[in-house]
Structure formats: structure tokens, C-alpha cells
C-alpha atoms as a PDB file:
ATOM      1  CA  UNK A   1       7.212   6.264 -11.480  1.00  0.00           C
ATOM      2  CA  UNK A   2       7.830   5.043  -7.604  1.00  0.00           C
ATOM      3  CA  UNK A   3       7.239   1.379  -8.152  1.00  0.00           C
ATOM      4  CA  UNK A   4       6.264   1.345  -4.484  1.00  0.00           C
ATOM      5  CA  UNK A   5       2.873   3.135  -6.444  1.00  0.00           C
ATOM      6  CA  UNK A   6       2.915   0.401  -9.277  1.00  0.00           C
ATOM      7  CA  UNK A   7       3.849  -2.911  -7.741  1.00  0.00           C
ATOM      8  CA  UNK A   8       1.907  -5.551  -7.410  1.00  0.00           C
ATOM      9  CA  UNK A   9       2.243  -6.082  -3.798  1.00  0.00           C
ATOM     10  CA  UNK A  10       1.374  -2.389  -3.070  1.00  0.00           C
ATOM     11  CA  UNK A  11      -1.814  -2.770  -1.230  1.00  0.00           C
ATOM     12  CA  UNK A  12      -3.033   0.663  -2.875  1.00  0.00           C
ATOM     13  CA  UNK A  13      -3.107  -0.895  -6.011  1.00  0.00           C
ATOM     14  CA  UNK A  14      -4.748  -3.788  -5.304  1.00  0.00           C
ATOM     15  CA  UNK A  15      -8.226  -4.791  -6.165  1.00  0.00           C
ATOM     16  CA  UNK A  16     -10.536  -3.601  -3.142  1.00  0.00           C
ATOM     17  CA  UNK A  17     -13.435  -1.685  -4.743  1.00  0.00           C
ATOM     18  CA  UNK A  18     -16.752  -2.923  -6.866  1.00  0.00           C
ATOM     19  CA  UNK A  19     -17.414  -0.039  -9.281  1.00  0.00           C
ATOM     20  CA  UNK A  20     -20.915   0.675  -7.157  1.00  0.00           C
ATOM     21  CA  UNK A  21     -18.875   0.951  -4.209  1.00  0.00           C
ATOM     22  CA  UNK A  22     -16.375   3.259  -5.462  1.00  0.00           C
ATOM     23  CA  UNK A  23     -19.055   5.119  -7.107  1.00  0.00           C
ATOM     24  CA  UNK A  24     -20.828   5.418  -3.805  1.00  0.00           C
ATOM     25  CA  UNK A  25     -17.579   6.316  -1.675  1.00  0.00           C
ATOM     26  CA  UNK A  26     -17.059   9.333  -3.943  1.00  0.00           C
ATOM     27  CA  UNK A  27     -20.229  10.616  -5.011  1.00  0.00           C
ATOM     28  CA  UNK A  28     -20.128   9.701  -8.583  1.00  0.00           C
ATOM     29  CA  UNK A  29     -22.608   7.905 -10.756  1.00  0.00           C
ATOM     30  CA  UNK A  30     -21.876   4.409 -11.639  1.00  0.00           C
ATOM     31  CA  UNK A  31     -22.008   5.038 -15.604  1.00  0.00           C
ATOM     32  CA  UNK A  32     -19.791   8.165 -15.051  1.00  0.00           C
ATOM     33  CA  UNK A  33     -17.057   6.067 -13.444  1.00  0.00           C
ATOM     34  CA  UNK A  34     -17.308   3.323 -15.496  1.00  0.00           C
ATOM     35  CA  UNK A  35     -16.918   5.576 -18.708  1.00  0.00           C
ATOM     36  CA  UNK A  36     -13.804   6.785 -17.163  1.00  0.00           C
ATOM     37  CA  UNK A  37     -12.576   3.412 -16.525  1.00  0.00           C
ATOM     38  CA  UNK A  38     -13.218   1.181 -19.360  1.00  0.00           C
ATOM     39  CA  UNK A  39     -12.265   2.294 -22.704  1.00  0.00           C
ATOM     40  CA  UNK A  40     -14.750   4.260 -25.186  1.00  0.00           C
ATOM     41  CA  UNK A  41     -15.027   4.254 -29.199  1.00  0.00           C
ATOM     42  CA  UNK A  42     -11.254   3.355 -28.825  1.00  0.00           C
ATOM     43  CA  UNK A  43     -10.257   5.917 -26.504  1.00  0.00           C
ATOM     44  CA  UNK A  44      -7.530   5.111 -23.981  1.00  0.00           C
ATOM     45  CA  UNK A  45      -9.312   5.081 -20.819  1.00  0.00           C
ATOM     46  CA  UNK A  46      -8.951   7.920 -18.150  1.00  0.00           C
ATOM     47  CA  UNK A  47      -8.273   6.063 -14.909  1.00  0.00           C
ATOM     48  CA  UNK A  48      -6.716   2.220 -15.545  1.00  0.00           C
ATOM     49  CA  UNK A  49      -8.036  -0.607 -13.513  1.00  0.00           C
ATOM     50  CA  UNK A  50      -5.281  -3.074 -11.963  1.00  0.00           C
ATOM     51  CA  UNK A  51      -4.321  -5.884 -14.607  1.00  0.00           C
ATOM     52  CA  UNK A  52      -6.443  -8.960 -13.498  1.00  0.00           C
ATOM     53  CA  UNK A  53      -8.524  -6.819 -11.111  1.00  0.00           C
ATOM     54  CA  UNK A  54     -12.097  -8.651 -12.199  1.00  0.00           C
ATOM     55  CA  UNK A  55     -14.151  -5.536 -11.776  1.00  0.00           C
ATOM     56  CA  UNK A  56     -12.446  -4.077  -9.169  1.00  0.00           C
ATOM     57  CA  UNK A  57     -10.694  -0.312  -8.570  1.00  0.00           C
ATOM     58  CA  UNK A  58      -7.634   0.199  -6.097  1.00  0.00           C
ATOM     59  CA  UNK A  59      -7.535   2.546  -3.932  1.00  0.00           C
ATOM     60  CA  UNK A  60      -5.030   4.634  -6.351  1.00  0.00           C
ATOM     61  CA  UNK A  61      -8.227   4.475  -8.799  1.00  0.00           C
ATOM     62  CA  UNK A  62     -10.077   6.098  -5.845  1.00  0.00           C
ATOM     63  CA  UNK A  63      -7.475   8.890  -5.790  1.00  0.00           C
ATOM     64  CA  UNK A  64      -7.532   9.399  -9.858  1.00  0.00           C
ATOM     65  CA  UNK A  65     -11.372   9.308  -9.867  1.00  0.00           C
ATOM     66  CA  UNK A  66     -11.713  12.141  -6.679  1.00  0.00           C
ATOM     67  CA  UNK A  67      -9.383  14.415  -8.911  1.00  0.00           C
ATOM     68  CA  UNK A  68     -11.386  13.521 -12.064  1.00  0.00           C
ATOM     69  CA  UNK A  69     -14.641  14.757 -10.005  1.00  0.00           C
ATOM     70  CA  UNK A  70     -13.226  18.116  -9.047  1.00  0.00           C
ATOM     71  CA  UNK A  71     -12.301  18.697 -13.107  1.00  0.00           C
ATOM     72  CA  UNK A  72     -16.200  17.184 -13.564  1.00  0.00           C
ATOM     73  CA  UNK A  73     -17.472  19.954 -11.405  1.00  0.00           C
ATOM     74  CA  UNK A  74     -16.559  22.563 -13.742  1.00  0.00           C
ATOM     75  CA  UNK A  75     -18.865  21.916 -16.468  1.00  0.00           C
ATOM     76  CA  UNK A  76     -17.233  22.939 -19.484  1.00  0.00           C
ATOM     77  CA  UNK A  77     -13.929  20.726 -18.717  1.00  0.00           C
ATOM     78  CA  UNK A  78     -15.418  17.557 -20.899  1.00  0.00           C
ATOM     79  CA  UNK A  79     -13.952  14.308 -20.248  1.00  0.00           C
ATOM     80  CA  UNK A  80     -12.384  14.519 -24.226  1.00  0.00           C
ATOM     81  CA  UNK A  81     -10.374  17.908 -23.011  1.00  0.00           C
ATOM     82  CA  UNK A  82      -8.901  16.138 -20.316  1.00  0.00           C
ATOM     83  CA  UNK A  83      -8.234  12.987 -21.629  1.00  0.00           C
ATOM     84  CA  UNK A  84      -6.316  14.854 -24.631  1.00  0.00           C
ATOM     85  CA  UNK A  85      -4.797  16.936 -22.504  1.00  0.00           C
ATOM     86  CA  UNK A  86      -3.393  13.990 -19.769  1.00  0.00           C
ATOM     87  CA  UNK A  87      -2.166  12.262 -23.369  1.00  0.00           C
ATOM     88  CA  UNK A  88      -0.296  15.364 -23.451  1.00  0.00           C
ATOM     89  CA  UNK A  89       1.322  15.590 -19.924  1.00  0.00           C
ATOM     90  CA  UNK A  90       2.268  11.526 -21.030  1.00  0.00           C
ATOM     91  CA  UNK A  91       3.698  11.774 -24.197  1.00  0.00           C
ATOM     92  CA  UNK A  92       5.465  15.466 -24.256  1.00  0.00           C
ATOM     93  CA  UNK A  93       6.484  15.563 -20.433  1.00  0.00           C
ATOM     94  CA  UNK A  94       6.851  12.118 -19.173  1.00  0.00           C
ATOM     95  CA  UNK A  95       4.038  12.545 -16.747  1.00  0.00           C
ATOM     96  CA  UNK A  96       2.102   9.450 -16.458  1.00  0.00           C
ATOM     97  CA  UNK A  97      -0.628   9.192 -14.820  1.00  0.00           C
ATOM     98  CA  UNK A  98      -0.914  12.514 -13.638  1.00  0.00           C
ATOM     99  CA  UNK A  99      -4.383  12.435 -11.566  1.00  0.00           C
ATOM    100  CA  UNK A 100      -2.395  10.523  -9.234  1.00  0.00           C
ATOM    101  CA  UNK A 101       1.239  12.610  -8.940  1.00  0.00           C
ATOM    102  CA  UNK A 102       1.888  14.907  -6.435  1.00  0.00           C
ATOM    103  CA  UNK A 103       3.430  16.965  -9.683  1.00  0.00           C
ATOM    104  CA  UNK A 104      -0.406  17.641 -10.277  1.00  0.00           C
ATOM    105  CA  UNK A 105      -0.242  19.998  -7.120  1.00  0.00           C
ATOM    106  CA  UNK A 106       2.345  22.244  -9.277  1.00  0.00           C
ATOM    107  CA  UNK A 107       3.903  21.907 -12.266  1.00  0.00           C
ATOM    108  CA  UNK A 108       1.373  19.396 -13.648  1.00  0.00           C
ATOM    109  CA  UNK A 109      -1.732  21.373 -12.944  1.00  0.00           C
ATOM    110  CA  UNK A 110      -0.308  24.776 -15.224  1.00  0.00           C
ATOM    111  CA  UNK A 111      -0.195  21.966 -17.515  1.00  0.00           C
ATOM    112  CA  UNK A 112      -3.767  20.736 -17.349  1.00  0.00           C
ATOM    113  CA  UNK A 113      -4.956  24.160 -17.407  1.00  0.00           C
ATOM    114  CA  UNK A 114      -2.747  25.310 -20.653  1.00  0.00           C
ATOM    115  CA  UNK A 115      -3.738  22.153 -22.103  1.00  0.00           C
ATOM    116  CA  UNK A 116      -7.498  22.594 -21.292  1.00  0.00           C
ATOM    117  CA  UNK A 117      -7.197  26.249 -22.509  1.00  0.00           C
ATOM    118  CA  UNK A 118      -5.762  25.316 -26.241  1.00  0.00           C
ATOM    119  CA  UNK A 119      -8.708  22.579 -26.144  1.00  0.00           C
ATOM    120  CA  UNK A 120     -11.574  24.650 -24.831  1.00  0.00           C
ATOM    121  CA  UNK A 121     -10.673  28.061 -24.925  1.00  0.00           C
ATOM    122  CA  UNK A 122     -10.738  28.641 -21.326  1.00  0.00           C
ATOM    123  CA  UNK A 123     -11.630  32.245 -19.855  1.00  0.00           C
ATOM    124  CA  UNK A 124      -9.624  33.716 -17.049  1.00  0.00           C
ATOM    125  CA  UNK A 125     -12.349  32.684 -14.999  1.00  0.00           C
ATOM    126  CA  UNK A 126     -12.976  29.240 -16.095  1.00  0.00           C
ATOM    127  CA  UNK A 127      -9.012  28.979 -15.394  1.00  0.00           C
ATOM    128  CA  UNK A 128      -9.333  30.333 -12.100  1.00  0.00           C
ATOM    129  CA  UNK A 129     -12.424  28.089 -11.019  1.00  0.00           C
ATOM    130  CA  UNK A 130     -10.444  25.206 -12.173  1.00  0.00           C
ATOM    131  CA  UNK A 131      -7.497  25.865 -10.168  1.00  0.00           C
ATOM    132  CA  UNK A 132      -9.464  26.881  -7.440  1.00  0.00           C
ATOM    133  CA  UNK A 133     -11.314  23.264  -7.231  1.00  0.00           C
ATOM    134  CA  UNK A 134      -8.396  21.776  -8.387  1.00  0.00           C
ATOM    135  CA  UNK A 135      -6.721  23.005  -5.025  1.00  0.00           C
ATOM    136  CA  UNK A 136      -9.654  22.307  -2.755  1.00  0.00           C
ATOM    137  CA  UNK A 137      -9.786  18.706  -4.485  1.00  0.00           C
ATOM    138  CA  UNK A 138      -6.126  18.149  -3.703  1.00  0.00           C
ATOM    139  CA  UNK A 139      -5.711  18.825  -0.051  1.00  0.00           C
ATOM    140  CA  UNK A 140      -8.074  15.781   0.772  1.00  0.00           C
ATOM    141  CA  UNK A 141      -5.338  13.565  -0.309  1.00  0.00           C
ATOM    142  CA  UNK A 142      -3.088  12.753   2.070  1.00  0.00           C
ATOM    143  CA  UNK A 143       0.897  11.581   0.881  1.00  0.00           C
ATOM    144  CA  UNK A 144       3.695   9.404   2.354  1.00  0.00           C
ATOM    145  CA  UNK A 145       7.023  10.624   2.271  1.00  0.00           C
ATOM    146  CA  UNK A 146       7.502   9.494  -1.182  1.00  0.00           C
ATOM    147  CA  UNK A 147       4.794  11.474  -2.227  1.00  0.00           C
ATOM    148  CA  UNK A 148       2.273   8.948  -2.645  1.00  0.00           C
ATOM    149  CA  UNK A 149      -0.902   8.650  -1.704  1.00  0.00           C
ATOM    150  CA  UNK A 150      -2.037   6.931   1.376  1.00  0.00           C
ATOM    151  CA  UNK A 151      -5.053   8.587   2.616  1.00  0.00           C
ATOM    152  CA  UNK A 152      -7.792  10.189   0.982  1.00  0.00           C
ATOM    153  CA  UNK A 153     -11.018  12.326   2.718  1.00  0.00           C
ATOM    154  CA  UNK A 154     -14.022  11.857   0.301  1.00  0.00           C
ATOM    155  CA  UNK A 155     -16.830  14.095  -0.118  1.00  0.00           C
ATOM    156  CA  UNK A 156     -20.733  13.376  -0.141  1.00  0.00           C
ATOM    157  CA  UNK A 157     -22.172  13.368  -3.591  1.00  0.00           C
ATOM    158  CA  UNK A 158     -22.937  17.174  -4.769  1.00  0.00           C
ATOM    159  CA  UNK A 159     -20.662  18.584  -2.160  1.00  0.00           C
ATOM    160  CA  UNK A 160     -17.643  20.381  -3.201  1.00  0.00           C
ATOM    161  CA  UNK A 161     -16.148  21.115   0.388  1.00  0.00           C
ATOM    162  CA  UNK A 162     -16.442  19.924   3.769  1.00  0.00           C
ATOM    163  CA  UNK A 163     -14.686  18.449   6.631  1.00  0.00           C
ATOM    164  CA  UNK A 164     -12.335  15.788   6.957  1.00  0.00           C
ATOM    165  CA  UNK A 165     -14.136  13.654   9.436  1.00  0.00           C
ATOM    166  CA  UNK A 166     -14.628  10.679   6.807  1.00  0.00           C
ATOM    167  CA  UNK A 167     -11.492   9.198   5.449  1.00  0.00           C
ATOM    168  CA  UNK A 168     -10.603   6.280   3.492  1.00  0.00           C
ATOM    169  CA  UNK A 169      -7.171   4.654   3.954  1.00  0.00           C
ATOM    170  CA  UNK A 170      -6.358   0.905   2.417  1.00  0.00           C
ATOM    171  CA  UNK A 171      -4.638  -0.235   5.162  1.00  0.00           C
ATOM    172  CA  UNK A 172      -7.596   0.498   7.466  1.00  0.00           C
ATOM    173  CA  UNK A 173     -10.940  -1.470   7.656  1.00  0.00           C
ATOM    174  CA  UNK A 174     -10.112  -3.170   4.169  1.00  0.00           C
ATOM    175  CA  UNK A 175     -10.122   0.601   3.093  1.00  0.00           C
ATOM    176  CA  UNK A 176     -13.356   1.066   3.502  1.00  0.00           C
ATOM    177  CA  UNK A 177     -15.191   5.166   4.845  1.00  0.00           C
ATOM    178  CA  UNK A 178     -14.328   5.260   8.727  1.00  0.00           C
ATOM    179  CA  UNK A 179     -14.141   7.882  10.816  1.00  0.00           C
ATOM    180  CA  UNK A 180     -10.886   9.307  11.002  1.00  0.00           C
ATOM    181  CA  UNK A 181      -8.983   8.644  13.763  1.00  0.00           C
ATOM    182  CA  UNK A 182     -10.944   5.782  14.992  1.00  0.00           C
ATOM    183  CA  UNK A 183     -11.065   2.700  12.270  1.00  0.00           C
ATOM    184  CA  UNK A 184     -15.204   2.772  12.957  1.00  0.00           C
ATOM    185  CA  UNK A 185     -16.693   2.701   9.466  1.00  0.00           C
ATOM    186  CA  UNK A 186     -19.287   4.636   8.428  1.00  0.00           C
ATOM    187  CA  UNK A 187     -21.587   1.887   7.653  1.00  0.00           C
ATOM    188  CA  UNK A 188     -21.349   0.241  11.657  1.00  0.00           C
ATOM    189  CA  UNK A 189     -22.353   3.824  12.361  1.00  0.00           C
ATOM    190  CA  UNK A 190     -25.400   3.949   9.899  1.00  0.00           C
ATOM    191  CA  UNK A 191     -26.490   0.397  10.353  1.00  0.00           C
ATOM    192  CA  UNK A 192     -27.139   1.142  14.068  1.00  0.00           C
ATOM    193  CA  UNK A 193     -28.635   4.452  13.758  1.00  0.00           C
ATOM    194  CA  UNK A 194     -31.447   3.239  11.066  1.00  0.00           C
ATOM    195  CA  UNK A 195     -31.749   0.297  13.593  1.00  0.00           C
ATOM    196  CA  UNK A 196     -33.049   2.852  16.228  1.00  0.00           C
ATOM    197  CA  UNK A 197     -30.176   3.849  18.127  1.00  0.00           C
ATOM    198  CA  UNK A 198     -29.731   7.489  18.742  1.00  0.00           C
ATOM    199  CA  UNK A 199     -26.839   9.673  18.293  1.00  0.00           C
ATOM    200  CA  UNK A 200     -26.023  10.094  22.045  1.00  0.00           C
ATOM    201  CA  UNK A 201     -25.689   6.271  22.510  1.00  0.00           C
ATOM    202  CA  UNK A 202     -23.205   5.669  19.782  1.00  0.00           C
ATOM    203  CA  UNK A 203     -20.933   8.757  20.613  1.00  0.00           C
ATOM    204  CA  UNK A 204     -20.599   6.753  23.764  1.00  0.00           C
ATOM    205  CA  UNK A 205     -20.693   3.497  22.750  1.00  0.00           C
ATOM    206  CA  UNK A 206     -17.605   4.717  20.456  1.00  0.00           C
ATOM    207  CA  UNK A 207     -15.900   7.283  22.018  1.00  0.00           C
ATOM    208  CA  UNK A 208     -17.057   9.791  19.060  1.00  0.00           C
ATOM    209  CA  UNK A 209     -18.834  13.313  18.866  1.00  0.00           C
ATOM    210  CA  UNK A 210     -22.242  13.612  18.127  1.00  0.00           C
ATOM    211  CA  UNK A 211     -20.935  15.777  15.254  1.00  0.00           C
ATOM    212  CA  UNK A 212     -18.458  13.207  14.318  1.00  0.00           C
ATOM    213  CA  UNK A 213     -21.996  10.953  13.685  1.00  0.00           C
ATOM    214  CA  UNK A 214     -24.240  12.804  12.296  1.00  0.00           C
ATOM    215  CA  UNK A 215     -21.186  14.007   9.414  1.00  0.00           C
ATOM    216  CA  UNK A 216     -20.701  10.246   9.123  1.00  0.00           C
ATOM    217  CA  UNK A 217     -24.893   9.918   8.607  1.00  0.00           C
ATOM    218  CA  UNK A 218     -24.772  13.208   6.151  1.00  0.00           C
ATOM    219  CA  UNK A 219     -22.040  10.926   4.527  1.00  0.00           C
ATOM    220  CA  UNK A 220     -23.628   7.428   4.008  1.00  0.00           C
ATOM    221  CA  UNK A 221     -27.426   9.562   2.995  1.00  0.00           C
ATOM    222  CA  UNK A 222     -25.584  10.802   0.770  1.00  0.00           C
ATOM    223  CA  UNK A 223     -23.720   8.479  -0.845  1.00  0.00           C
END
């Protein structure tokens, strides 16, 4: 792999993220998260922390865990299936970590679904909702021109589409939810509106749309 994704200076695999935080950023319960983090009954875990990270998740973790909640949302893809099957994509192919490789968007995700189908016995449907997710999941990560990840647009909690006003990108706001486009974080936004301030105000104050806000208050309520 790129070492530009695995190096230790690489800010996108730095330590940035409490679990809660992550959790809340994507939508995902704590305990969910952490079983895909830290390892289980022996089991290699799904998404790997960065080595010395203290409790912490990069932003790359952010990108592995968004993939791993599309996969989630179809709910007879366990966690064992895919583990089993991204073992597979590892070992026979020489994929590693493939919730976080652009060869997810092709080659990698025939994989995952023959893989998934051997483990589950998949219907045509349950191979087509995959995909279908899969795809949907996908397009809110954003890639440099080495095909890595740099920019990701998370979705509230029980949402499986949306727009891409909220986005999360390490090298803006210490990677923390902003608005996209304008480096204001969701939280600024939230912490003004529950302190009384209406809508109108802060699209001024801001230089934002009212609809720009109120995604960014769907967002944080729902987080």
C-alpha cells in the first residue's frame, strides 16, 4: 500500500478521534465501533487503530468504519461474514485493508460480495442491496490523486442517504463535522442555535443558507 496512507506523519492516520466522537460523527453506537476495533474471542479486529494511538481512531478509521456501516445496514451481512471474507481479499489477493482502497469501488467489492455469498448464501437480492449501499456508501468519500482518501461526507445516525452539506476532512478544523465549503463546524453552529439564536442570524453571521443550518442541526440532533 501507498505509504503516503500508512506513514506515520500522514495526518489521516493520526490519532484525532475518541471512540464517542467517532461514534457520534458517523452514527454508530459506541459498543458497535468498539467491537469492530478492538479484537474479540481472538478475532483479528475489523478496522485497526494507529499503533500508540491511546484510544484514539484516525481519520482513515473514520473511512473503514463509514464503509463498515453501509455493510451493517444490510442485516444479514454479520460482522463474522465480513471479517472472513476481508481475511480473504488479504491473504488470497493481496488486498489489505480493503474498507479503505479505492479497489473496493471495483474489483474488491465483486469480491466482498462472492465472499459474503459462499459465507451467507446471499440471494440475488441481498447481492443487489449490498452493492447498491455499497455504492451509495462510497461516493461520500472523497480521494486524492493517489486514490486516497481525504474527505469524507458522513451521514446522521439511521440515515442511509442525504446531502453532502456536512463533511469531515483532517486537515480542516482538527477534522472535525463543518460545513463544507466553509471550515464552520457543526458544533459552533449548534452551540449558538440551542443558545437562542435563530437560523436567519447565523446564515448571516456566516455567510451560510438557512438550509445549509438547519442540515447541520438535523446533523448534530442526530448524532
Amino acid at each position: 500500500m501507498n505509504q503516503a496512507l500508512l506513514g506515520s506523519r500522514d495526518i489521516r492516520d493520526q490519532p484525532a478521534y475518541t471512540f464517542p466522537e467517532a461514534a457520534r460523527y458517523l452514527g454508530i453506537p459506541r459498543a458497535t465501533l468498539r467491537y469492530w476495533v478492538l479484537e474479540s474471542a481472538g478475532s483479528k479486529p475489523l478496522i485497526t487503530a494507529p499503533a500508540g494511538a491511546s484510544g484514539r481512531l484516525s481519520f482513515n478509521n473514520l473511512v473503514e468504519a463509514h464503509v463498515l456501516r453501509a455493510l451493517r445496514t444490510v442485516h444479514r451481512v454479520k460482522m463474522g461474514a465480513v471479517r472472513d471474507a476481508l481475511a480473504f481479499a488479504e491473504q488470497s489477493l493481496g488486498i489489505d485493508r480493503l474498507l479503505l482502497r479505492d479497489e473496493l469501488r471495483t474489483s474488491g467489492q465483486e469480491v466482498l460480495l462472492e465472499r459474503l455469498d459462499q459465507l451467507i448464501s446471499l440471494t440475488k437480492s441481498g447481492q443487489l442491496a449490498i452493492q447498491r449501499i455499497l455504492a451509495a456508501y462510497l461516493k461520500r468519500v472523497e480521494r486524492d490523486d493517489n486514490a486516497l482518501p481525504f474527505r469524507l461526507y458522513p451521514l446522521p445516525a439511521g440515515v442511509s442517504h442525504g446531502t453532502r452539506t456536512i463533511v469531515i476532512d483532517p486537515r480542516i478544523s482538527f477534522g472535525r463535522p463543518t460545513i463544507a465549503g466553509s471550515g464552520i463546524s457543526t458544533e459552533a453552529l449548534i452551540s449558538r442555535i440551542d443558545a437562542g439564536e435563530s437560523v436567519d442570524v447565523l446564515a448571516d453571521d456566516y455567510g451560510l443558507q438557512p438550509a445549509q443550518i438547519h442540515d447541520a442541526v438535523l446533523y448534530e440532533r442526530a448524532a
